[in-house]
Protein backbone atom coordinates (compact mmCIF):
# COMPACT_ATOMS: atom_id res chain seq x y z
CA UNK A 1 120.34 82.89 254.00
CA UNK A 2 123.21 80.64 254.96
CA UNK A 3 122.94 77.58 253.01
CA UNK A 4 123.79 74.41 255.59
CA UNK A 5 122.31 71.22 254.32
CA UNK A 6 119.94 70.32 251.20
CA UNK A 7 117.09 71.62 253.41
CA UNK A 8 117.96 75.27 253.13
CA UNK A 9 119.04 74.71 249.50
CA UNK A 10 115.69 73.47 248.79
CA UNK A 11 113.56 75.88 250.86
CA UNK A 12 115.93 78.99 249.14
CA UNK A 13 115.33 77.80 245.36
CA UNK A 14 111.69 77.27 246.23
CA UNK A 15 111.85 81.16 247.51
CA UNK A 16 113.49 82.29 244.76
CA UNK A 17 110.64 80.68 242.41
CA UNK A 18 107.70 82.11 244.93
CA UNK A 19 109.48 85.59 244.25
CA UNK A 20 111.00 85.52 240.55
CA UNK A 21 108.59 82.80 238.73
CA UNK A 22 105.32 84.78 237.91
CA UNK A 23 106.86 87.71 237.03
CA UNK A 24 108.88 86.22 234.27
CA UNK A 25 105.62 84.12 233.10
CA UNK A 26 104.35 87.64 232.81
CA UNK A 27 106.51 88.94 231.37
CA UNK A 28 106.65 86.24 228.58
CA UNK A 29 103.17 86.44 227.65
CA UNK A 30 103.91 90.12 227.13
CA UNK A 31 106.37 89.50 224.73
CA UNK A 32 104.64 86.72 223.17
CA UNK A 33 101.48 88.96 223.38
CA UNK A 34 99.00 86.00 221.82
CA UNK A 35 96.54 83.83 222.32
CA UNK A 36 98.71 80.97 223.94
CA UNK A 37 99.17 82.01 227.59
CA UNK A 38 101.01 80.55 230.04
CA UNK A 39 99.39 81.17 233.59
CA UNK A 40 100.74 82.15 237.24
CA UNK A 41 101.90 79.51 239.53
CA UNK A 42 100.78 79.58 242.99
CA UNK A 43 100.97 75.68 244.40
CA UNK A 44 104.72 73.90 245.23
CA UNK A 45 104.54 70.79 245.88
CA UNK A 46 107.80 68.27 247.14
CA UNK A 47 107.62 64.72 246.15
CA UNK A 48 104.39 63.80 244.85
CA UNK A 49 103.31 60.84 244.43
CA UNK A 50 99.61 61.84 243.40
CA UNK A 51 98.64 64.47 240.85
CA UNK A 52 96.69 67.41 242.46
CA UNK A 53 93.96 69.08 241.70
CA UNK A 54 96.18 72.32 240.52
CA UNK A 55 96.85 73.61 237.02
CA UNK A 56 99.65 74.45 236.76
CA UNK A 57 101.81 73.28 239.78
CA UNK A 58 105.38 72.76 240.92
CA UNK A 59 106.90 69.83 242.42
CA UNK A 60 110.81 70.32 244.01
CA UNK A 61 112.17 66.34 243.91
CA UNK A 62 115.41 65.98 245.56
CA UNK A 63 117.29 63.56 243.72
CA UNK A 64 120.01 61.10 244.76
CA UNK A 65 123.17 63.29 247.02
CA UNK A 66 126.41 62.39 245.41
CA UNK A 67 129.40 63.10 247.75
CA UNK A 68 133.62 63.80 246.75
CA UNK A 69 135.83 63.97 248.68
CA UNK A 70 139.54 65.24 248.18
CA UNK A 71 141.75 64.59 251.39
CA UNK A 72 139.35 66.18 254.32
CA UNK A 73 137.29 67.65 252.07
CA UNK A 74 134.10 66.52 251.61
CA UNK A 75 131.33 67.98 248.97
CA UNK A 76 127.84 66.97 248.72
CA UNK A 77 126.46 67.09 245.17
CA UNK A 78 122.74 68.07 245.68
CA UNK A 79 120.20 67.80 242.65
CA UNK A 80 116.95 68.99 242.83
CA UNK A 81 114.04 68.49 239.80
CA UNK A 82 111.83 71.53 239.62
CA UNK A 83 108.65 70.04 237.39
CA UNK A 84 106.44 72.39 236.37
CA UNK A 85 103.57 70.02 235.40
CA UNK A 86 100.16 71.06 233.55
CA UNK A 87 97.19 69.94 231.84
CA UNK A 88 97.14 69.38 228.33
CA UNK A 89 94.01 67.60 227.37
CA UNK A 90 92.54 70.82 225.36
CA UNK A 91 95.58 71.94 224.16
CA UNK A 92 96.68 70.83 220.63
CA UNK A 93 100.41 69.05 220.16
CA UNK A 94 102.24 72.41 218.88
CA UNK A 95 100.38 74.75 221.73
CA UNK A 96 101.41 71.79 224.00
CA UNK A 97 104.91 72.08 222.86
CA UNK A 98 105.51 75.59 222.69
CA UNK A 99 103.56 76.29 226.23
CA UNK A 100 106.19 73.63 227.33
CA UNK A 101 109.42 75.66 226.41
CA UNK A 102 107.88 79.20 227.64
CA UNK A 103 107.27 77.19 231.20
CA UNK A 104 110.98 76.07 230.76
CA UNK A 105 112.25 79.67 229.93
CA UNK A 106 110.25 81.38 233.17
CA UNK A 107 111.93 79.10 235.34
CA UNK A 108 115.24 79.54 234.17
CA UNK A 109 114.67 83.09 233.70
CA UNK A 110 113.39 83.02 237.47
CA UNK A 111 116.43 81.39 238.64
CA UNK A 112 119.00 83.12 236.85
CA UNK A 113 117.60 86.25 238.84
CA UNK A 114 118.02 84.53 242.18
CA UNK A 115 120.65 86.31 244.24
CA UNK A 116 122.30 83.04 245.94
CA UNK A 117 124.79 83.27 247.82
CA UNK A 118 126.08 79.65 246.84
CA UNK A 119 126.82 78.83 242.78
CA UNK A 120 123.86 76.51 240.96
CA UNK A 121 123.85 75.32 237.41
CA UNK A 122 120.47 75.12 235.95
CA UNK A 123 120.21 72.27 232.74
CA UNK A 124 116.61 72.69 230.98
CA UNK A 125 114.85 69.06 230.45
CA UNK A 126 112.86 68.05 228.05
CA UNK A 127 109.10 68.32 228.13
CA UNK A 128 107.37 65.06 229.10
CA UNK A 129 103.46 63.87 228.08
CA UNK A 130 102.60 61.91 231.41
CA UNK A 131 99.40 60.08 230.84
CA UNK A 132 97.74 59.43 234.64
CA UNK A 133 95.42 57.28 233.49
CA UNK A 134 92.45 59.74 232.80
CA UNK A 135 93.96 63.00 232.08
CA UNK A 136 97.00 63.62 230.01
CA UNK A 137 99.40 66.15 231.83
CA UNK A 138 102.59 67.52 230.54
CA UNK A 139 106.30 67.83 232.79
CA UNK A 140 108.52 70.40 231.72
CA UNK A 141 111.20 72.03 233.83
CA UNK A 142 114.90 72.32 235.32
CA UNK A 143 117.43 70.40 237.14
CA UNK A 144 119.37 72.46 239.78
CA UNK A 145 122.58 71.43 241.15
CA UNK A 146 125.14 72.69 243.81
CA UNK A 147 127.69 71.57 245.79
CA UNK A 148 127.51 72.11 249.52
CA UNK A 149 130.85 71.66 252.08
């Protein structure tokens, strides 16, 4: 897939997730093989401003486009925040932590087996406890960057 503007960035990192994501998760809890299991992923979500009713979800944020330009140049620094967010009421503060950081690793994992035709850089962020007010959630993910012409 030709990659022309951030909406065929976005739609070809979600793809990439769809395909690569849950069989990395699997293959973590293989590894792992105990009682703290991270689960499939099967709901993508772009700019929420609402939790869903999903457990666990994705949501693909695009954040502010940078641009450079040298002489007639031009290059458009895209950013996009891949949350993986779930629910973490039952779950004690170390499961919480350590579910957190096998998310992380499946979606790097996932990514890194993406065959792009365009350079990313992946950064891992920290996980996040994101109270909504009734039910406590935790964010853990990626930021993805690339440069289009």
């Amino acid at each position: 897939m030709a990659i022309k503007d951030t909406e065929d960035l976005v739609k070809a990192i979600k793809g990439v997730l769809v395909t690569n994501l849950n069989t990395q998760i699997t293959a973590i809890n293989t590894e792992k093989a105990d009682s703290m299991t991270i689960d499939s992923v099967s709901d993508y979500y772009y700019h929420l401003t609402e939790l869903p009713n999903k457990d666990p979800f994705i949501n693909i944020a695009i954040k502010p486009i940078e641009t450079e330009s040298l002489h007639q140049n031009t290059a458009r620094i895209i950013k996009l925040g891949i949350d993986l967010v779930f629910r973490a009421e039952n779950i004690d503060g170390e499961k919480q932590i350590f579910k957190s950081l096998r998310y992380t690793r499946a979606l790097v994992q996932a990514l890194q087996k993406g065959a792009f035709e365009f350079d990313i850089k992946v950064e891992e962020m920290q996980p996040l406890p994101l109270d909504t007010g009734g039910e406590q959630v935790l964010v853990c993910g990626v930021e993805v960057t690339s440069a289009l012409a």
